[in-house]
PDB file of N, CA and C in Angstrom:
ATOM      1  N   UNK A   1       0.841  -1.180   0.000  1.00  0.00           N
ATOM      2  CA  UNK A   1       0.000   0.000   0.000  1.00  0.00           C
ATOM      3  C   UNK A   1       0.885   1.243   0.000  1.00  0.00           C
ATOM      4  N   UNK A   2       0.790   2.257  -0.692  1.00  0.00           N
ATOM      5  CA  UNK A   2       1.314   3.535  -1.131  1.00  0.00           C
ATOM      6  C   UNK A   2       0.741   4.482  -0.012  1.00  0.00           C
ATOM      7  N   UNK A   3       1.907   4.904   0.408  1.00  0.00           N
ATOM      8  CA  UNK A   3       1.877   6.382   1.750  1.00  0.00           C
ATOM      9  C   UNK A   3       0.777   7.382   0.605  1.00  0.00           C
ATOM     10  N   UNK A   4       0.672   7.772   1.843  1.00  0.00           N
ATOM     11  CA  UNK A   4      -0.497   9.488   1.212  1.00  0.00           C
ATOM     12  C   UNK A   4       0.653  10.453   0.633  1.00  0.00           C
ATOM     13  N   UNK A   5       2.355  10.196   0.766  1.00  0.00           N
ATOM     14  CA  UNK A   5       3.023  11.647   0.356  1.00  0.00           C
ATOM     15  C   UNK A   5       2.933  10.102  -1.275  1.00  0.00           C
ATOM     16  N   UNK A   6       3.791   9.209  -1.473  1.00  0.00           N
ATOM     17  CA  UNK A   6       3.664   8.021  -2.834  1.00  0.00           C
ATOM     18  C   UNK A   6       2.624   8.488  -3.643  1.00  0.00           C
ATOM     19  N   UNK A   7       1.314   8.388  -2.713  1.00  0.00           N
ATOM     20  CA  UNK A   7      -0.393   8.865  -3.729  1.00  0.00           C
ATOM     21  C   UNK A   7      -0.305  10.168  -4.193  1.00  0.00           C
ATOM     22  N   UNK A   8       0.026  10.996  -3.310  1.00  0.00           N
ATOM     23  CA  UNK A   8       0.074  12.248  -4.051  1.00  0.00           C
ATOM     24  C   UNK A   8       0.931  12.609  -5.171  1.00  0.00           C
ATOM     25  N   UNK A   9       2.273  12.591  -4.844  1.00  0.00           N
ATOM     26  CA  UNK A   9       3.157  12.142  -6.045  1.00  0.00           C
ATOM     27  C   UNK A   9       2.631  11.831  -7.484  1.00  0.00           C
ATOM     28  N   UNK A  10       2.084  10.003  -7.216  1.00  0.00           N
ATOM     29  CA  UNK A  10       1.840   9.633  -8.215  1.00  0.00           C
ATOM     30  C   UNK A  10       0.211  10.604  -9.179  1.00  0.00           C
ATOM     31  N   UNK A  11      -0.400  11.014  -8.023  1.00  0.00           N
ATOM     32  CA  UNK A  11      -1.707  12.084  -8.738  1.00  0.00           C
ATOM     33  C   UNK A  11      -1.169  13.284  -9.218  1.00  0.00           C
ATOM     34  N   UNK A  12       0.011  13.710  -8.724  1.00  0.00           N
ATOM     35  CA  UNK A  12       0.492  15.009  -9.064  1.00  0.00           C
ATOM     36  C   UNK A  12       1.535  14.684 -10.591  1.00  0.00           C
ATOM     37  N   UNK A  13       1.888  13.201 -10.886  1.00  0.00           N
ATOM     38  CA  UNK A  13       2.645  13.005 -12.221  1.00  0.00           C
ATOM     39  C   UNK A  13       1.640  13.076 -13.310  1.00  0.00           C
ATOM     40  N   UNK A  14       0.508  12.589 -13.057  1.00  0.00           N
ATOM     41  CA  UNK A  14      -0.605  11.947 -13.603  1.00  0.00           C
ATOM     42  C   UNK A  14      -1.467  13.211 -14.243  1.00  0.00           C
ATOM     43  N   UNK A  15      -1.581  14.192 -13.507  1.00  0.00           N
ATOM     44  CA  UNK A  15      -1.587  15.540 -13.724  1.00  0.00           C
ATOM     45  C   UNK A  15      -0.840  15.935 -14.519  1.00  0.00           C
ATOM     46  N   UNK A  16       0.398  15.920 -14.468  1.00  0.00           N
ATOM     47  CA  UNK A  16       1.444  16.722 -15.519  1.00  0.00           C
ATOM     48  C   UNK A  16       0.898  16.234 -16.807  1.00  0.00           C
ATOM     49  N   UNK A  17       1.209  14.790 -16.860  1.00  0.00           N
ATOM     50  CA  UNK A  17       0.829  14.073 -17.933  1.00  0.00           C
ATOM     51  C   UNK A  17      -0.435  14.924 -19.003  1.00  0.00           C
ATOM     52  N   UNK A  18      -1.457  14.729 -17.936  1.00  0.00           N
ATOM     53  CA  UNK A  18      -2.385  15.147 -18.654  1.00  0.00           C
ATOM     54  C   UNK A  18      -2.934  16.415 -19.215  1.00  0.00           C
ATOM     55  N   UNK A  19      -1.981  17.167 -18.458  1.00  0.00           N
ATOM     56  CA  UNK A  19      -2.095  19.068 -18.353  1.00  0.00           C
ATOM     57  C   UNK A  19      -1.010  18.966 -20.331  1.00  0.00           C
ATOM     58  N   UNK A  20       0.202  18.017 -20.023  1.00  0.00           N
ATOM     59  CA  UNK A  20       0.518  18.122 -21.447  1.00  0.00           C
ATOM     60  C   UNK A  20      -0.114  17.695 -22.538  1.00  0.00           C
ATOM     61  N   UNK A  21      -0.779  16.668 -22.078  1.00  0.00           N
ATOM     62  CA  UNK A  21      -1.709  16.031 -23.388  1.00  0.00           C
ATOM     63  C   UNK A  21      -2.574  17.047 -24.055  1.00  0.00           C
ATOM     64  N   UNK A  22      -3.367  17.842 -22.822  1.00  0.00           N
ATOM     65  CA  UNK A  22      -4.380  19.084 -23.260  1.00  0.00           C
ATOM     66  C   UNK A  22      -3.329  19.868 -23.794  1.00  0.00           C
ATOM     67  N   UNK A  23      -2.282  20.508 -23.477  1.00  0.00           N
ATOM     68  CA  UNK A  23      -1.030  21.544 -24.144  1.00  0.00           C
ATOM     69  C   UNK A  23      -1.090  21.201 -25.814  1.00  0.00           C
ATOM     70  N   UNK A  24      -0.702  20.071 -25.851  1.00  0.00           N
ATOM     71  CA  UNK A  24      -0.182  19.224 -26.991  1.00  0.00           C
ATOM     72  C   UNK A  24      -1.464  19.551 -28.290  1.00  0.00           C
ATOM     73  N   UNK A  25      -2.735  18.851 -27.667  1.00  0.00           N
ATOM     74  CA  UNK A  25      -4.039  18.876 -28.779  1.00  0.00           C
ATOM     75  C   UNK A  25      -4.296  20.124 -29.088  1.00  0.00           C
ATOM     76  N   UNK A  26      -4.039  21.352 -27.923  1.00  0.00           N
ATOM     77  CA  UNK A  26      -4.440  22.665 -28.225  1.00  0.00           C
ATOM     78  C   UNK A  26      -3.681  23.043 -29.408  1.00  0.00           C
ATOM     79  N   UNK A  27      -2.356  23.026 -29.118  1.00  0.00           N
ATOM     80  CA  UNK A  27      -1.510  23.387 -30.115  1.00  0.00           C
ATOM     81  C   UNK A  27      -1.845  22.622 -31.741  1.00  0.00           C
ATOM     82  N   UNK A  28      -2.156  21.225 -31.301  1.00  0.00           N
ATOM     83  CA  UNK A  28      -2.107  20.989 -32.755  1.00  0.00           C
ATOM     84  C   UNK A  28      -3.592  21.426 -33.449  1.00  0.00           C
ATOM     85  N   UNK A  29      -4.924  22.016 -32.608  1.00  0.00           N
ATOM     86  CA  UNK A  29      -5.841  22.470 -32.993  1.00  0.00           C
ATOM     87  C   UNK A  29      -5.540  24.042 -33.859  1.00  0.00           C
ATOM     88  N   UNK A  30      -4.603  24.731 -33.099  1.00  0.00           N
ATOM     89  CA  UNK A  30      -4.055  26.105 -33.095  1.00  0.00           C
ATOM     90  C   UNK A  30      -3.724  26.154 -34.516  1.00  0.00           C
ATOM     91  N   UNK A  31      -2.814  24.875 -34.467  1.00  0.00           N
ATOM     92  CA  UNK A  31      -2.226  24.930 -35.876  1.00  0.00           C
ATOM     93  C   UNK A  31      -3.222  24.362 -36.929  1.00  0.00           C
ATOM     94  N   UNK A  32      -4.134  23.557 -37.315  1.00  0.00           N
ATOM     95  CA  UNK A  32      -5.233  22.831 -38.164  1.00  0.00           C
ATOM     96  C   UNK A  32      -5.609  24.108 -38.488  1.00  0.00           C
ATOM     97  N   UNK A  33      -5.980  24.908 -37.313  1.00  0.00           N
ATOM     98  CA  UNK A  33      -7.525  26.205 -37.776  1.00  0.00           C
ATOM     99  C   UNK A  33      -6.389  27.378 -38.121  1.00  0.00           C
ATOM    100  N   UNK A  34      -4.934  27.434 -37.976  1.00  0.00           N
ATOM    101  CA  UNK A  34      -3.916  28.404 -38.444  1.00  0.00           C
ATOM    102  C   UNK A  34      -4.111  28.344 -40.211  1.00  0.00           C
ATOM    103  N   UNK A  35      -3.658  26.885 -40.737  1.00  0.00           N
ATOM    104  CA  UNK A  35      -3.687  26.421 -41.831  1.00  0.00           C
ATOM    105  C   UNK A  35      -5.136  26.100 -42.562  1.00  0.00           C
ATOM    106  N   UNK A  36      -6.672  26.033 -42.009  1.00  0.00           N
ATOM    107  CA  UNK A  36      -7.375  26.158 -43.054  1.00  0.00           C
ATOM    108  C   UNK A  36      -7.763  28.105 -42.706  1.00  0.00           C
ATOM    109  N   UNK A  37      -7.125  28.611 -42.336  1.00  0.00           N
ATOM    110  CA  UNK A  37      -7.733  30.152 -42.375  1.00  0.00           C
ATOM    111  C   UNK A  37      -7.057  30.429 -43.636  1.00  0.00           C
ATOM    112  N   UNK A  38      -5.814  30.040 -43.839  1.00  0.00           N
ATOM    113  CA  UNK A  38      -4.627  30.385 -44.482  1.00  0.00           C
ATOM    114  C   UNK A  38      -4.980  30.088 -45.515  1.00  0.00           C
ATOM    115  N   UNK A  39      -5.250  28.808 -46.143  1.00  0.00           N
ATOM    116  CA  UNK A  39      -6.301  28.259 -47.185  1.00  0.00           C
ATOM    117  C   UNK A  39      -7.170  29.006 -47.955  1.00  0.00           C
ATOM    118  N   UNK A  40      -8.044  29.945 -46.835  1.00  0.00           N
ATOM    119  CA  UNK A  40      -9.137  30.286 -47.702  1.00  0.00           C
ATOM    120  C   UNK A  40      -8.867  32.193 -48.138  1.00  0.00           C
ATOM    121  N   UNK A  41      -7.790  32.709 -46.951  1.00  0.00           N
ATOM    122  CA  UNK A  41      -7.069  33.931 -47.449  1.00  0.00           C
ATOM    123  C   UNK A  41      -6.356  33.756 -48.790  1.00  0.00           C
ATOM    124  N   UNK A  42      -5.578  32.430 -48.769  1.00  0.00           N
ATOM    125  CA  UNK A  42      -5.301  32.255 -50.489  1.00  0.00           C
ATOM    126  C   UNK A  42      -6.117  32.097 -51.994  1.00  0.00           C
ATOM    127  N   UNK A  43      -7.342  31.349 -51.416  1.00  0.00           N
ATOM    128  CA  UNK A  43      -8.032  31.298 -53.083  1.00  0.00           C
ATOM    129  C   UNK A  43      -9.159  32.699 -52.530  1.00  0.00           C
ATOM    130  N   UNK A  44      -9.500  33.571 -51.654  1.00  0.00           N
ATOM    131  CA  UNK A  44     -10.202  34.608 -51.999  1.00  0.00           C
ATOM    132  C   UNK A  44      -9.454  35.693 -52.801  1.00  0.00           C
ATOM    133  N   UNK A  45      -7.537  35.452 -52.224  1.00  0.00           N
ATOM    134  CA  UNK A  45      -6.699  36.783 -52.882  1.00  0.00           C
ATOM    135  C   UNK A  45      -6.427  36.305 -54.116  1.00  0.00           C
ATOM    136  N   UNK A  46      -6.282  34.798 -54.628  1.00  0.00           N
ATOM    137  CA  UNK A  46      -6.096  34.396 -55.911  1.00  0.00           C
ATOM    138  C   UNK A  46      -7.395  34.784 -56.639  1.00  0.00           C
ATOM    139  N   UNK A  47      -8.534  34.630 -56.516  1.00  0.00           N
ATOM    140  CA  UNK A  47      -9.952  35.049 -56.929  1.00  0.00           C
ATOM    141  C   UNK A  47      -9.771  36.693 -57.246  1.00  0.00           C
ATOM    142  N   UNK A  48      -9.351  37.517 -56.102  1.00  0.00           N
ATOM    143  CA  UNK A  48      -9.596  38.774 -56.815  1.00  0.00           C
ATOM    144  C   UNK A  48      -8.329  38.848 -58.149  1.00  0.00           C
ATOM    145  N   UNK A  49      -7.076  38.884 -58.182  1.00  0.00           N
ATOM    146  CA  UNK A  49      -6.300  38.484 -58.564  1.00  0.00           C
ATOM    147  C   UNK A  49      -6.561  37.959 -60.153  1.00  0.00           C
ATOM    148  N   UNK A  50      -7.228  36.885 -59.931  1.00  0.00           N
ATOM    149  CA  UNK A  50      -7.229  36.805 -61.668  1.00  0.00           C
ATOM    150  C   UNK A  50      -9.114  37.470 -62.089  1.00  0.00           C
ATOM    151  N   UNK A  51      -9.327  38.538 -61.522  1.00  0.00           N
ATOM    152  CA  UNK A  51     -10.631  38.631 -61.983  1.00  0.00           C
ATOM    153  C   UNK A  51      -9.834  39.741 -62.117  1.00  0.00           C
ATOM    154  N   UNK A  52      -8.681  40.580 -61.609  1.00  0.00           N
ATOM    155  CA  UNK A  52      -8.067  41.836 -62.296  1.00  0.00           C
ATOM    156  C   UNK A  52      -7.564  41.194 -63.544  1.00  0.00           C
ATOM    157  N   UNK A  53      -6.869  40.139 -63.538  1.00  0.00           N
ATOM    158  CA  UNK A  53      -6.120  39.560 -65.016  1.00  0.00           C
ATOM    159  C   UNK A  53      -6.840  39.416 -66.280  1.00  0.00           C
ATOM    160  N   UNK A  54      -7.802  38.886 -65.565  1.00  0.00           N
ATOM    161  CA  UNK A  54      -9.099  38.671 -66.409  1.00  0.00           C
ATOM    162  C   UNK A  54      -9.514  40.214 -67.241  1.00  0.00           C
ATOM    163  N   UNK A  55      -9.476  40.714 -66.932  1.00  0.00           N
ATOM    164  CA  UNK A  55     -10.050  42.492 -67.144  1.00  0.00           C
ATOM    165  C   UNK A  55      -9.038  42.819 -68.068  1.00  0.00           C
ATOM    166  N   UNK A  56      -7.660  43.023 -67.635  1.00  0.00           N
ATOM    167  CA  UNK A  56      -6.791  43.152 -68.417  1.00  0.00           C
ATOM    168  C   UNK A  56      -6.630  42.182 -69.830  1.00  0.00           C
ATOM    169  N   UNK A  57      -6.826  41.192 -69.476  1.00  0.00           N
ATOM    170  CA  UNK A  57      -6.732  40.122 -70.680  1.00  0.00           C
ATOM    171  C   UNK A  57      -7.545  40.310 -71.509  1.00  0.00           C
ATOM    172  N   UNK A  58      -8.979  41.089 -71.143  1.00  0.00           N
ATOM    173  CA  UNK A  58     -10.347  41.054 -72.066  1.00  0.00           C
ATOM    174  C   UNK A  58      -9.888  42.097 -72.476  1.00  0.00           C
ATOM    175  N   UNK A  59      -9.518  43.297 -72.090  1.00  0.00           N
ATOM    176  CA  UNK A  59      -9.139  44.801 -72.521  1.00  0.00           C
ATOM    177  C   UNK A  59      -8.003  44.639 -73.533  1.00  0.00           C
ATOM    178  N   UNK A  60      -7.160  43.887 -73.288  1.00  0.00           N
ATOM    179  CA  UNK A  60      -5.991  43.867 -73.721  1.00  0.00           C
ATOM    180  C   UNK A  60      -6.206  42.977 -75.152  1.00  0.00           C
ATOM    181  N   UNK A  61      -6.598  42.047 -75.271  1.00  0.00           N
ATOM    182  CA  UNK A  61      -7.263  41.154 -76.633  1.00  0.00           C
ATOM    183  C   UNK A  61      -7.942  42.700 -77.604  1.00  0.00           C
ATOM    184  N   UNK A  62      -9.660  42.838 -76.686  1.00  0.00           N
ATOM    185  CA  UNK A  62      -9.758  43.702 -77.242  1.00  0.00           C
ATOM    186  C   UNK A  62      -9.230  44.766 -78.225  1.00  0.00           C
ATOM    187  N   UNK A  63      -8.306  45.426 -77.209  1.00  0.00           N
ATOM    188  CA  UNK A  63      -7.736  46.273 -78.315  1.00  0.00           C
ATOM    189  C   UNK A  63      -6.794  45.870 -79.387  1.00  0.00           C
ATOM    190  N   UNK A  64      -6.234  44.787 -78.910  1.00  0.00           N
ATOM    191  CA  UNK A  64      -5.015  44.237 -79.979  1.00  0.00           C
ATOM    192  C   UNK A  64      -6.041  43.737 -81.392  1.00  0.00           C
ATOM    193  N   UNK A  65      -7.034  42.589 -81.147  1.00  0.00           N
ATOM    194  CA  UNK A  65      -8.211  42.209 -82.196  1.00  0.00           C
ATOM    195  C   UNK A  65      -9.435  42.746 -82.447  1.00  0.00           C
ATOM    196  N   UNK A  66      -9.881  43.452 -81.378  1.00  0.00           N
ATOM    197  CA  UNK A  66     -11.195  43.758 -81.637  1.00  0.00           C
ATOM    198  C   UNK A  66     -11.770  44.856 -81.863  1.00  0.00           C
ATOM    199  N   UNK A  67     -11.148  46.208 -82.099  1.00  0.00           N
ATOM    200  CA  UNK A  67     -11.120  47.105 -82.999  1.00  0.00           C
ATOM    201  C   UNK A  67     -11.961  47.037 -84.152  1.00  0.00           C
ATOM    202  N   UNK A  68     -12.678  47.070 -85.061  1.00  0.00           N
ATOM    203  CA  UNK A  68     -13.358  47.454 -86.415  1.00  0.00           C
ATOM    204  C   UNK A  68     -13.455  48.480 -86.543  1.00  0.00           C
ATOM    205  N   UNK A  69     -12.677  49.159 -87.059  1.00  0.00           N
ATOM    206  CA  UNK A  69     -12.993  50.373 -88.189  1.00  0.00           C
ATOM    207  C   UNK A  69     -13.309  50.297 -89.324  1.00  0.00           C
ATOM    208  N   UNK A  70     -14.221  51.428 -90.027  1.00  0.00           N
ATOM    209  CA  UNK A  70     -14.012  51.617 -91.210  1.00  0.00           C
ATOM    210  C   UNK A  70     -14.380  53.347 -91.568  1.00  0.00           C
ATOM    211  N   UNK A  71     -14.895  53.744 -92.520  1.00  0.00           N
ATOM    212  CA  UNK A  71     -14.809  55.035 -92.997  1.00  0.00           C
ATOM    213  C   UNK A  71     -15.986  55.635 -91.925  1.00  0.00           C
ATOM    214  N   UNK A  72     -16.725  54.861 -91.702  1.00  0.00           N
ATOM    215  CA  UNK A  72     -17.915  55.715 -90.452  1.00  0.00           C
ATOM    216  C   UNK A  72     -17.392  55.969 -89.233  1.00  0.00           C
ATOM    217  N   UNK A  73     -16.368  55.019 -89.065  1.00  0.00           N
ATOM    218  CA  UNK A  73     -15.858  55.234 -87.360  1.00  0.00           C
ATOM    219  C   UNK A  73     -15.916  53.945 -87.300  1.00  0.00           C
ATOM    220  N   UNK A  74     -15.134  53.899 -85.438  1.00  0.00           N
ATOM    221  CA  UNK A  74     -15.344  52.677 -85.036  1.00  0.00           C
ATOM    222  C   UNK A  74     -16.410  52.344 -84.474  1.00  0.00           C
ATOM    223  N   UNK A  75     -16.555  50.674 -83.891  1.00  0.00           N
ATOM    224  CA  UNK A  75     -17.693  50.388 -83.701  1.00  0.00           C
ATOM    225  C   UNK A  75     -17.448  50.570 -81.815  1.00  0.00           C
ATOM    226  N   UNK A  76     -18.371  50.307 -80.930  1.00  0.00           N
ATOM    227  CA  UNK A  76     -18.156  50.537 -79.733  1.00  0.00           C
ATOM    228  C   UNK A  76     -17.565  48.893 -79.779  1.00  0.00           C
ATOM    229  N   UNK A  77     -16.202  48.575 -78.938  1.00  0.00           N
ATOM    230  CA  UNK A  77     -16.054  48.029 -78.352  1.00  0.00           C
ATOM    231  C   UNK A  77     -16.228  46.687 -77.597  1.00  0.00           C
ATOM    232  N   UNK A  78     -16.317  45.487 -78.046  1.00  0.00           N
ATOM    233  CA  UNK A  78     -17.547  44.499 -76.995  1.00  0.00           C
ATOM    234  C   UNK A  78     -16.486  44.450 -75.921  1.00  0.00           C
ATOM    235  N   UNK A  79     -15.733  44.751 -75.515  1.00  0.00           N
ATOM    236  CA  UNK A  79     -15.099  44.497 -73.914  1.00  0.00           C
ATOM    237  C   UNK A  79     -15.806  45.184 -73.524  1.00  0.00           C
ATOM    238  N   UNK A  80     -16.165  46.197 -73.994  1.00  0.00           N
ATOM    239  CA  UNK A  80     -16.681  47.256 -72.934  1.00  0.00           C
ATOM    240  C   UNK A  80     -17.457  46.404 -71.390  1.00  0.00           C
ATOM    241  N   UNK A  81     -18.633  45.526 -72.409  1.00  0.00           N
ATOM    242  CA  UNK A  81     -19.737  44.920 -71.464  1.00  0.00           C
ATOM    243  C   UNK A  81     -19.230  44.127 -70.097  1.00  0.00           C
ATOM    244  N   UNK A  82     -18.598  43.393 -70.638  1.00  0.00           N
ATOM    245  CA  UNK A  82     -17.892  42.643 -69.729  1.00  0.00           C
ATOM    246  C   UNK A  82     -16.846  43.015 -68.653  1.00  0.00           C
ATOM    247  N   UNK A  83     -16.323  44.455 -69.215  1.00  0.00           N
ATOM    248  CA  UNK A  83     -15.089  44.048 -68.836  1.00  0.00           C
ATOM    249  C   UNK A  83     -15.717  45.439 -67.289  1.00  0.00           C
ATOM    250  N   UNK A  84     -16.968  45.947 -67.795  1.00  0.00           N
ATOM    251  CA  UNK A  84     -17.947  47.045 -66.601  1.00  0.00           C
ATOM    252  C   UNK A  84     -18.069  45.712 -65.449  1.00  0.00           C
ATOM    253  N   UNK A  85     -18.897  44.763 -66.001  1.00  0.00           N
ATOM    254  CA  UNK A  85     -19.231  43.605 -65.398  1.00  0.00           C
ATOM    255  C   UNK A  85     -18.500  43.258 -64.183  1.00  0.00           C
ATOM    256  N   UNK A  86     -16.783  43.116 -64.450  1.00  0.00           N
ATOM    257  CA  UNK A  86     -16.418  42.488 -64.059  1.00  0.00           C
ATOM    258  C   UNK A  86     -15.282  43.501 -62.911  1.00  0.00           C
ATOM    259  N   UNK A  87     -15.478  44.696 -63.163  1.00  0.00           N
ATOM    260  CA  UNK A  87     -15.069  45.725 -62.748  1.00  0.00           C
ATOM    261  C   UNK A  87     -15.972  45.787 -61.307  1.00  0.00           C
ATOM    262  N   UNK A  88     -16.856  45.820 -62.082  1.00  0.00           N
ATOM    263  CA  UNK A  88     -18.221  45.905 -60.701  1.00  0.00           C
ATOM    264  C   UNK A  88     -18.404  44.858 -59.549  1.00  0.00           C
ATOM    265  N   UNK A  89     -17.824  43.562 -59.739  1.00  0.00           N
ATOM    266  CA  UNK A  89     -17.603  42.560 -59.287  1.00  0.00           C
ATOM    267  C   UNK A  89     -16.707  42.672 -58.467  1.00  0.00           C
ATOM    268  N   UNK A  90     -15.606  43.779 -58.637  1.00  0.00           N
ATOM    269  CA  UNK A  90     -14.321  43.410 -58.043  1.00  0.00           C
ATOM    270  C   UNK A  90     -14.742  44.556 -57.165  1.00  0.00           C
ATOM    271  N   UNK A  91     -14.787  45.482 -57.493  1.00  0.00           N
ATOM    272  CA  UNK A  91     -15.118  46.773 -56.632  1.00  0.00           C
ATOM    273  C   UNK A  91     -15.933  46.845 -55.648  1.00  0.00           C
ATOM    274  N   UNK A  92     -17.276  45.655 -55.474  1.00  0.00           N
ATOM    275  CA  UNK A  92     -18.461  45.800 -54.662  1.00  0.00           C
ATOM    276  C   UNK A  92     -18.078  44.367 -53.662  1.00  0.00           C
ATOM    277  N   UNK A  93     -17.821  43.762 -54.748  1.00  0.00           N
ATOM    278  CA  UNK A  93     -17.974  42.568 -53.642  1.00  0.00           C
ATOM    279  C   UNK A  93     -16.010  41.448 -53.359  1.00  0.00           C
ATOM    280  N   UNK A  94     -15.947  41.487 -53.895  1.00  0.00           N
ATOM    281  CA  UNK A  94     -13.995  40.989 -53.999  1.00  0.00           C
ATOM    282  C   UNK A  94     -13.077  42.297 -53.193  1.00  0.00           C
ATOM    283  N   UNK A  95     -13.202  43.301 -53.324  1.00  0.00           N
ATOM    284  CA  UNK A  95     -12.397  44.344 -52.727  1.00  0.00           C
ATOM    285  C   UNK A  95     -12.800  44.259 -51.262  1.00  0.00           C
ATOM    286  N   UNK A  96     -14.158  44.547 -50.754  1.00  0.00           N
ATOM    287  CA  UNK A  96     -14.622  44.346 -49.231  1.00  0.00           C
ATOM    288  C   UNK A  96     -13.584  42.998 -48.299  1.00  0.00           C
ATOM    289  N   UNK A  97     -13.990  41.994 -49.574  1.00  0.00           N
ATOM    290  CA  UNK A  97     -13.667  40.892 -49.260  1.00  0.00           C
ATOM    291  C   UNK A  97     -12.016  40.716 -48.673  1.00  0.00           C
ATOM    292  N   UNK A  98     -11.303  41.090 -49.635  1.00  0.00           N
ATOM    293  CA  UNK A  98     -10.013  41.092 -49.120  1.00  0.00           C
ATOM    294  C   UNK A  98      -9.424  42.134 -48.443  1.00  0.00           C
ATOM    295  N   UNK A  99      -9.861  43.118 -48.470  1.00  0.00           N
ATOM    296  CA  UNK A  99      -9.983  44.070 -47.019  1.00  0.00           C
ATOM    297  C   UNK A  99     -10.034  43.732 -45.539  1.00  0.00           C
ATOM    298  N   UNK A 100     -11.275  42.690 -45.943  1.00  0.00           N
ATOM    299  CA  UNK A 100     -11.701  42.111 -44.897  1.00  0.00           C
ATOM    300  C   UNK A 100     -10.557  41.035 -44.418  1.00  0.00           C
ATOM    301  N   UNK A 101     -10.232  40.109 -45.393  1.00  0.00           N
ATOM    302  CA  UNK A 101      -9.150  39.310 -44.890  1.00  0.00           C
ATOM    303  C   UNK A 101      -7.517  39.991 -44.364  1.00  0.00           C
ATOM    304  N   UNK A 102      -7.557  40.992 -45.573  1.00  0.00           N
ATOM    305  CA  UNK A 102      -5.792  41.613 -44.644  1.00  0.00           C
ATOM    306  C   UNK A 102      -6.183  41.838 -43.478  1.00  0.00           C
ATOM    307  N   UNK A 103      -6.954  42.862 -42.899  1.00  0.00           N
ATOM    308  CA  UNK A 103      -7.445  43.548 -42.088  1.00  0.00           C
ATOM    309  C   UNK A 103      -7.857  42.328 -40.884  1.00  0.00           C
ATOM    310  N   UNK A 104      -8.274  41.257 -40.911  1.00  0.00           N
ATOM    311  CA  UNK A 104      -8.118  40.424 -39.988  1.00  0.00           C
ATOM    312  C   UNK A 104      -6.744  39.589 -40.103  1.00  0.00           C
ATOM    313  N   UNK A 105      -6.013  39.373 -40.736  1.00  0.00           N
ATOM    314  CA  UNK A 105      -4.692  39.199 -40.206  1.00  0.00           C
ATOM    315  C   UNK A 105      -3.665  40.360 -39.548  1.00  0.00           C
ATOM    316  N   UNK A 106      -3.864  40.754 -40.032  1.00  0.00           N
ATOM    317  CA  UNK A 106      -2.840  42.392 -39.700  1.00  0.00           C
ATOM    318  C   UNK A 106      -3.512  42.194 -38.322  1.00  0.00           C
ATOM    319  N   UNK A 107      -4.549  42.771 -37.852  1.00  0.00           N
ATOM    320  CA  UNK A 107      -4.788  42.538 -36.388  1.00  0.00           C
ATOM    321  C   UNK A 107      -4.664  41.323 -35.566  1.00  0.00           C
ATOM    322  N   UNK A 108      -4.348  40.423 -36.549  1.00  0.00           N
ATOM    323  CA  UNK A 108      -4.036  38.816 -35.490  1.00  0.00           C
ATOM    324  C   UNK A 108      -2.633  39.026 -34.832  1.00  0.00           C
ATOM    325  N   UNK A 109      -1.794  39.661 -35.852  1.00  0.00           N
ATOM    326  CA  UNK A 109      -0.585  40.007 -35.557  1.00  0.00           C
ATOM    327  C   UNK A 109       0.010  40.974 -34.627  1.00  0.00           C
ATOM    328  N   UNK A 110      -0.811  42.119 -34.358  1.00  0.00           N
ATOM    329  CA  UNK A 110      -0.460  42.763 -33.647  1.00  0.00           C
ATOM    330  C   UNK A 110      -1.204  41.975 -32.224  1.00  0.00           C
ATOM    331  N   UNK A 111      -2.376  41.308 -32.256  1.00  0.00           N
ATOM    332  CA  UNK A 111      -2.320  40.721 -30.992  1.00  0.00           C
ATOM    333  C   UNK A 111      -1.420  40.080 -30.476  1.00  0.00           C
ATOM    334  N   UNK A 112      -0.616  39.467 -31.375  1.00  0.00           N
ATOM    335  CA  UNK A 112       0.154  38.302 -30.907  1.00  0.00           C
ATOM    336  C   UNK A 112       1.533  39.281 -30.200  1.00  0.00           C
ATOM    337  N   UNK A 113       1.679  40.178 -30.331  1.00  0.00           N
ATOM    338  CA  UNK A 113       2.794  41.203 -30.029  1.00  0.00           C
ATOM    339  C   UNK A 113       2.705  42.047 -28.799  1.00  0.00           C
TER     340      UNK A 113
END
């Protein structure tokens, strides 16, 4: 039979043990929800990103091919449509968006400091 100072001991190792186990899962939770935040800050900034490329690429075709002139003038443009479209897209709803994401990292960081 184990003295009461043996029992305590052994409840007070048993403790450590388990105070690290909780240490251990936190951390590796810390890190799971570190890496899918990180995840989704990448394809929202890749998303705005090629919807600017995109704009440029339609503008940029455009003018290189899609020009028609003739003795009346030119004709308007078909980028035009799209390329408002997609302008409007980025400006209303993609710009908030990644605002929103720097703007919550930038402040994760200074918490951590």
């Amino acid at each position: 039979m184990l003295s009461l100072r043996d029992q305590l001991a052994l409840a007070e190792t048993e403790s450590k043990e388990a105070e690290e186990k909780v240490l251990d899962v936190d951390s590796q939770l810390k890190k799971s929800r570190a890496k899918n935040q990180s995840a989704i800050a990448m394809i929202i900034i890749i998303a705005f990103v090629a919807c600017i490329a995109l704009i440029f690429m339609l503008v940029g075709y455009s003018v290189l091919f899609g020009m028609e002139c003739d003795k009346d003038g030119c004709a308007i443009p078909a980028w035009k449509e799209p390329s408002t479209f997609l302008l409007t897209i980025i400006s209303s709803v993609m710009l908030p968006i990644v605002t929103l994401v720097l703007g919550y990292y930038f402040g994760k960081e200074k918490e951590k400091e």
